[in-house]
Every structure is written in structure tokens, then in C-alpha cells.
Protein backbone atom coordinates (compact mmCIF):
# COMPACT_ATOMS: atom_id res chain seq x y z
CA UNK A 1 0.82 -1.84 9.68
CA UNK A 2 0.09 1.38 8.22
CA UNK A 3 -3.22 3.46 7.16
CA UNK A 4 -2.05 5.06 3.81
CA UNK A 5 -2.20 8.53 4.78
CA UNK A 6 0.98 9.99 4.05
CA UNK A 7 2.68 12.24 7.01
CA UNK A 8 5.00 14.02 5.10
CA UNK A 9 6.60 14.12 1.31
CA UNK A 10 10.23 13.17 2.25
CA UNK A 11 13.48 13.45 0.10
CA UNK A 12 16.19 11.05 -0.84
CA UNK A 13 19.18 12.00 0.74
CA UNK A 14 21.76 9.92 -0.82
CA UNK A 15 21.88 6.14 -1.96
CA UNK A 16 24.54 3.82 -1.30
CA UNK A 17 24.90 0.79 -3.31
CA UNK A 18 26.03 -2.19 -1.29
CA UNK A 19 26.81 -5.33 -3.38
CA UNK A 20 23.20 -6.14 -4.72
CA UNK A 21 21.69 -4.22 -2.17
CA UNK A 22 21.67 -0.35 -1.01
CA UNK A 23 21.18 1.96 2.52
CA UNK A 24 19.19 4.82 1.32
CA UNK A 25 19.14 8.17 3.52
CA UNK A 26 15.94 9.97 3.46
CA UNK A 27 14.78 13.31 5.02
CA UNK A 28 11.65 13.58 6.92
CA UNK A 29 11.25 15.70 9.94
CA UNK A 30 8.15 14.72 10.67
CA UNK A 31 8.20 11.32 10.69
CA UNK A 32 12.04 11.41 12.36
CA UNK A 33 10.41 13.33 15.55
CA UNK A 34 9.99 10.58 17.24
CA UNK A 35 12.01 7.61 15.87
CA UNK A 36 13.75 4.85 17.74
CA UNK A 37 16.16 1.87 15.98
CA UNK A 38 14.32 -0.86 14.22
CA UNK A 39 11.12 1.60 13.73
CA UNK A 40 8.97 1.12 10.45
CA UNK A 41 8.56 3.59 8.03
CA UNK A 42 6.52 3.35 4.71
CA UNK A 43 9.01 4.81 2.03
CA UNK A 44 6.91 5.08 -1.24
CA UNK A 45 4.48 2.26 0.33
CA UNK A 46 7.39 0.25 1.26
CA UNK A 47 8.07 -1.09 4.86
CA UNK A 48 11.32 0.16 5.66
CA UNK A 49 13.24 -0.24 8.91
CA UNK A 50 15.48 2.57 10.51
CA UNK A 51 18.84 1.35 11.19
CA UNK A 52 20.65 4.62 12.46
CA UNK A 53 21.46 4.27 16.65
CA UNK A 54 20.15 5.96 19.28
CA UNK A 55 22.60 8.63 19.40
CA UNK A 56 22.32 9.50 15.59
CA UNK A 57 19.03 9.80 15.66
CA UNK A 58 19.45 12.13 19.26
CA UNK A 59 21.32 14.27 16.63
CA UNK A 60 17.77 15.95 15.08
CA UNK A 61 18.75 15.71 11.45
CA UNK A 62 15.61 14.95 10.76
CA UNK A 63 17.04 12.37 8.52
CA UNK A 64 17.01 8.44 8.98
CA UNK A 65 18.39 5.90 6.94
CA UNK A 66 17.50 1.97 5.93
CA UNK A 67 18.62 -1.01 4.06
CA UNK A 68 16.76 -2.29 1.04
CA UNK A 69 17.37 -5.51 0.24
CA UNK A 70 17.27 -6.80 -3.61
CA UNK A 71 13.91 -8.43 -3.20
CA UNK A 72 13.03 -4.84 -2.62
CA UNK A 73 14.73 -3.57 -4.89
CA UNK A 74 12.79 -6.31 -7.47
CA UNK A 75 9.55 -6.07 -6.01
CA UNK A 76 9.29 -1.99 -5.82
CA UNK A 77 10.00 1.23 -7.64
CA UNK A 78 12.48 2.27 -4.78
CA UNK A 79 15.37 0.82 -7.08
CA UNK A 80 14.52 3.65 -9.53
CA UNK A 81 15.21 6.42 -6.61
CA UNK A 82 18.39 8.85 -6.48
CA UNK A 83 19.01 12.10 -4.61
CA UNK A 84 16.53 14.43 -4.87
CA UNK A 85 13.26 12.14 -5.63
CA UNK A 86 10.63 12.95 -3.80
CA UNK A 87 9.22 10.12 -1.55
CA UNK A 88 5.95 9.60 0.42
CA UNK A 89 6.42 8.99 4.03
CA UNK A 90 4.30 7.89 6.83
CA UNK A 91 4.79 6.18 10.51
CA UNK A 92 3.55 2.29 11.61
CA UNK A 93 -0.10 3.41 12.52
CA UNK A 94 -0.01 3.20 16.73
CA UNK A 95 -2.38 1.00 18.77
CA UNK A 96 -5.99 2.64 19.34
CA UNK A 97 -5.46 5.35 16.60
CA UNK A 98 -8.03 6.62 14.06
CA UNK A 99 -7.98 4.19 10.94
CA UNK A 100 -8.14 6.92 8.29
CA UNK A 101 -7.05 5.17 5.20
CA UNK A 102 -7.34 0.84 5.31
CA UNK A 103 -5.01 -1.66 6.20
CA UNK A 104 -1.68 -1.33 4.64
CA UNK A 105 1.40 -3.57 5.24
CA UNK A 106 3.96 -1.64 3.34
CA UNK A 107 4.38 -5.04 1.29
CA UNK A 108 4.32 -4.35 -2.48
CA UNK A 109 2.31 -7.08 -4.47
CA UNK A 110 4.05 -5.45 -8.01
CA UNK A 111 4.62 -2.26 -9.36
CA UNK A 112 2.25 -0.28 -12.19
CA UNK A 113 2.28 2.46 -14.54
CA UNK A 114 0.57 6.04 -14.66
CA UNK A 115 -0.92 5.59 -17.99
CA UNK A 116 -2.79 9.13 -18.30
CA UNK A 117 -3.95 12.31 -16.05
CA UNK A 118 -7.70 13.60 -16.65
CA UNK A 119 -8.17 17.08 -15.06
CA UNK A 120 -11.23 17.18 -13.93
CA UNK A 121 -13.57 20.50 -12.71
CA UNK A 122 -12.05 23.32 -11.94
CA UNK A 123 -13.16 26.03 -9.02
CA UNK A 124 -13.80 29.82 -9.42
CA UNK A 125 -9.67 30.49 -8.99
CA UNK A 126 -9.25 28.32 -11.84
CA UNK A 127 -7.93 25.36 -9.54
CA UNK A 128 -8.44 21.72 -10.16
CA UNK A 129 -11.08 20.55 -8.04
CA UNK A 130 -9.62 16.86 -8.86
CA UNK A 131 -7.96 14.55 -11.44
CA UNK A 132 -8.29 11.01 -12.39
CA UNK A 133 -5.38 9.27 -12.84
CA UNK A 134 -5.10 5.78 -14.73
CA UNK A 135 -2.66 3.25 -13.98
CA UNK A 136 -1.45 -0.38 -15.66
CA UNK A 137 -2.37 -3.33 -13.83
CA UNK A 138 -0.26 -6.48 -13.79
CA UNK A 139 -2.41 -9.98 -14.50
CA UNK A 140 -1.11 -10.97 -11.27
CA UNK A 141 -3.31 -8.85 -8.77
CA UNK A 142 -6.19 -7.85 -11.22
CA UNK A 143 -8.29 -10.00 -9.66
CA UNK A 144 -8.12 -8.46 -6.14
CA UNK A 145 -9.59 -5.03 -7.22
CA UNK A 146 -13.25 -4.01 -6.85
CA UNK A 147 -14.71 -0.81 -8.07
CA UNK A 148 -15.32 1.36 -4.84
CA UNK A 149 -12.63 -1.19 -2.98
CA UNK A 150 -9.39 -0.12 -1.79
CA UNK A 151 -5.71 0.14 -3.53
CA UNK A 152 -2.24 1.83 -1.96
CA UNK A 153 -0.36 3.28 -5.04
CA UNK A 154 3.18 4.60 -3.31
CA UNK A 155 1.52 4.37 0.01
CA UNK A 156 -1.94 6.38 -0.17
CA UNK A 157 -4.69 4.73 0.56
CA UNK A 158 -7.11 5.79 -2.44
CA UNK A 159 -10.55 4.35 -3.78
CA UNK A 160 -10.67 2.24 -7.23
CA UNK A 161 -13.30 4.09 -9.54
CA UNK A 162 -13.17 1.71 -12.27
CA UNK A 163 -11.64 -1.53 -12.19
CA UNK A 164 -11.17 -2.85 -15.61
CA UNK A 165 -8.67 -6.08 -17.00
CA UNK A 166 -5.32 -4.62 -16.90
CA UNK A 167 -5.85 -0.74 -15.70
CA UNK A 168 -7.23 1.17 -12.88
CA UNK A 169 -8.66 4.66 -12.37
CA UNK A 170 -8.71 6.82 -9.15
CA UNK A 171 -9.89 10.55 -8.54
CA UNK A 172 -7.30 12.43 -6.59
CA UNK A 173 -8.71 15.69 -4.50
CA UNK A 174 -6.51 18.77 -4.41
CA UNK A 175 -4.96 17.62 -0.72
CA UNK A 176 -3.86 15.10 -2.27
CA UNK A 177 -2.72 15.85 -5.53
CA UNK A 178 -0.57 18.77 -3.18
CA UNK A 179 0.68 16.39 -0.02
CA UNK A 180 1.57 13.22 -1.88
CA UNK A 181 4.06 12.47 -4.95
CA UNK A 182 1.08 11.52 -7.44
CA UNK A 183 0.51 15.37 -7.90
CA UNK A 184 3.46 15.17 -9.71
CA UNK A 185 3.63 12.07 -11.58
CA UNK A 186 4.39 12.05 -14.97
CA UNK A 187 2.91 9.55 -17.38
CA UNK A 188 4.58 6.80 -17.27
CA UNK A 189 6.81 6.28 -14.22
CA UNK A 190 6.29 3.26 -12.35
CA UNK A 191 4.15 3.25 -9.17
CA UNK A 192 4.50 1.01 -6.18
CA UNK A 193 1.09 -1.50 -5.87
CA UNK A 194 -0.50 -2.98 -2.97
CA UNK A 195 -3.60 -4.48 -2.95
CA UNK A 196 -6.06 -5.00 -0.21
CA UNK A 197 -4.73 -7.92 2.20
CA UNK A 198 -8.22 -9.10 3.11
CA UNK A 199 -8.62 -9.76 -0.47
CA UNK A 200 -5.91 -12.02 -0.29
CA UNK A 201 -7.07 -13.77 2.87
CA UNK A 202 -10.24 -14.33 1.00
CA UNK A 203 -9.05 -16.00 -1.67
CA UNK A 204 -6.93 -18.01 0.40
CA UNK A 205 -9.69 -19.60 2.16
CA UNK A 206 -11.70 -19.97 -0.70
CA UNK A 207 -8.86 -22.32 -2.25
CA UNK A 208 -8.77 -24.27 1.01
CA UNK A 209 -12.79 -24.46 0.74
CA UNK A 210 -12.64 -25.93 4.83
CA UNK A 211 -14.39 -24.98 7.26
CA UNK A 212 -13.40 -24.34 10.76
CA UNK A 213 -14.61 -26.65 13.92
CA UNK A 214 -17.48 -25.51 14.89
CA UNK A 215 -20.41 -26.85 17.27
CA UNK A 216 -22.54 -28.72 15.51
CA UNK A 217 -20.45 -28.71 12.32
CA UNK A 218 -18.00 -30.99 12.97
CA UNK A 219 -19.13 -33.32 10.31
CA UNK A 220 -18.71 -30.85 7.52
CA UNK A 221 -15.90 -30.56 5.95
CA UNK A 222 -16.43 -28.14 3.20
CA UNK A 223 -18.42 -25.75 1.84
CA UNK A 224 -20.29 -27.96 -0.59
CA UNK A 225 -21.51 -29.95 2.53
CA UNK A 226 -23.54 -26.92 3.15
CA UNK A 227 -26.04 -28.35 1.14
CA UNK A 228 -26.64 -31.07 3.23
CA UNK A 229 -27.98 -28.57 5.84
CA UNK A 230 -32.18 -29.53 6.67
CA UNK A 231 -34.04 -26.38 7.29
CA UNK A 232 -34.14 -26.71 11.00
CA UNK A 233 -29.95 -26.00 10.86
CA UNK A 234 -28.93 -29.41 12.28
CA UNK A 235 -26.18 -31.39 10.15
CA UNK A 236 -28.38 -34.00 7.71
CA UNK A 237 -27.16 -37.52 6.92
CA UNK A 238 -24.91 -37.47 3.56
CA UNK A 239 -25.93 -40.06 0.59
């Protein structure tokens, strides 16, 4: 899990294309500092795992390399990396830490546009207090956005302004606009999407429409049967 608060803006090393799949090596001190095998790192919002051994990783590069498979490679913008791209980085969250951002699993639900940059006020330097940025929306996860809910777009966390059919606005603040790869999006490269997984769970349970076995509620079995509830609280005899 991760918190969508990027550590560090990385750089692709090199790619290396193997069959329909590909080992990309990234630089990232930070987030290399204290790396082990088989570690997760979000690349761009994607869970990535670090495949380089012990004794490479002893070396203090501060590089680290992993495998993207072609579901990845589908699913995410990471196909449309090369050397030199600029990547957001950021560690698996650790046990007990401070949740800055929101849940994040580093699994992309589908990949999005930046449709158009608004700059917004500017201080007494001249410098952009924020921005709003618009992005595309696929049909498939429109429904899982709420104005003032959550979104990861290339791994940061960020706060849906307005949630409309098929686009999405967010304000960006000048730390972020300077420590993360949107700062320097152009309109219309593709974005990695992930939506908030509670969302998801939600729905999920609404399809089922079950509930679980509780005392006293054993002779429900779904929501509707709420209805059957007297005013005391106690299960009532069904017609």
C-alpha cells in the first residue's frame, strides 16, 4: 500500500524490451536508501517490485530496476516511458506511519488525459499560487469519483474539485506542481488513474445486497428485509 505522496521525482535509466515485456532501470536515491529484493515501489502510481540482489543494491547506485509485465504495460502509461522521462517515485507506506495522502495500491484502474492547464492566482513574485488541471475520464471508473473525494493521477494523492461525466478537475499547489511530474505535463499525455479502492468495495457489496450474520439478524437476508424491522429493532414476521 502506498499514501500518494511522492518521495522523490526519479529518472528512467534505460528500458529493456524482453519479448512482450520489459526491465526498466530507474534512478532514485531516495527511495533506493533503504531497499531490499522484492521491495515495492510506486513508479508513476504503479506497484513495481525491485528485482536487483542484495549485493547490487549494496553497490549505492542509487538506481533499482523491475520487470513490467504486458498487463502493465496495457493497463498503464509506463509503456510510453524511455530514458530520460521523468517518473514519480514513492516507498510501500510502513506500519504505524502518518497517512498523509489515502489509500493507494499502486494498481491502475485505466489511464486518462491532461485535457487543459488553468493558472490560477499568482503571488507578489509573480508565482503561481496554483493551477487546475483537467483530465479525460474513461466510462469505466466515472462512477467512482465524488467531488471533494479522492483520485491518484501518476501516484499523488490529490482532491477531485469537480467531477463531471467523462473529465475531472484538480487544483495543484506550488509543492506540488514543483515535486511531482504534473508540473510539467503537457496537454495531452496520458496519465496513470486510480480510483479510490473503498469505492470499489462499496459497490461491491452493494451488488451482493447481503448482509453479514449478525445477532439478531440472522433472518435477514438482504437489505430490502430492512423494512421488515418493527420500531422496537427486533426482526418482524415477513408476509
Amino acid at each position: 500500500m502506498f499514501t500518494g505522496i511522492i518521495e522523490e521525482l526519479g529518472e528512467v535509466v534505460s528500458i529493456e524490451e524482453i519479448g512482450d515485456s520489459s526491465r526498466i532501470r530507474l534512478r532514485g536515491p531516495v527511495v533506493c536508501s533503504d531497499a531490499g529484493h522484492g521491495d515495492s515501489i510506486a513508479v508513476n502510481g504503479v506497484c513495481l517490485t525491485v528485482v536487483d540482489s542484495p549485493a547490487e543494491l549494496a553497490a549505492g547506485t542509487g538506481e533499482f530496476s523491475a520487470d513490467v509485465m504486458a498487463e502493465t504495460l496495457h493497463r498503464s502509461s509506463l509503456g510510453e516511458l524511455k530514458p530520460g522521462s521523468r517518473v514519480n517515485l514513492e516507498r510501500a507506506m510502513a506500519l504505524g506511519a502518518r497517512l498523509g495522502g489515502h489509500l493507494v495500491q499502486g494498481h491502475v484502474d485505466a489511464t486518462g488525459r491532461l485535457l487543459s492547464r488553468e493558472p490560477g492566482e499568482r503571488d507578489a513574485n509573480g508565482e503561481l499560487r496554483w493551477e487546475v488541471l483537467r483530465f479525460s475520464l474513461p466510462d469505466t471508473i466515472s462512477r467512482y469519483l465524488v467531488e471533494k473525494g479522492s483520485i491518484t493521477v501518476d501516484g499523488v494523492s490529490l482532491t477531485v474539485v469537480e467531477a463531471a461525466r467523462d473529465s475531472f478537475t484538480v487544483s495543484l499547489i506550488p509543492a506540488t506542481l514543483a515535486l511531482t511530474t504534473l508540473g510539467a505535463k503537457t496537454v495531452g499525455e496520458s496519465v496513470n488513474l486510480e480510483v479510490d479502492v473503498l469505492a470499489k468495495y462499496v459497490e461491491r457489496l452493494l451488488e451482493s445486497r447481503t448482509l453479514p450474520s449478525l445477532p439478531g439478524l440472522s433472518a435477514l437476508s438482504t437489505l430490502s428485509d430492512l423494512s421488515n424491522l418493527p420500531n422496537d429493532g427486533t426482526p418482524g414476521e415477513s408476509e
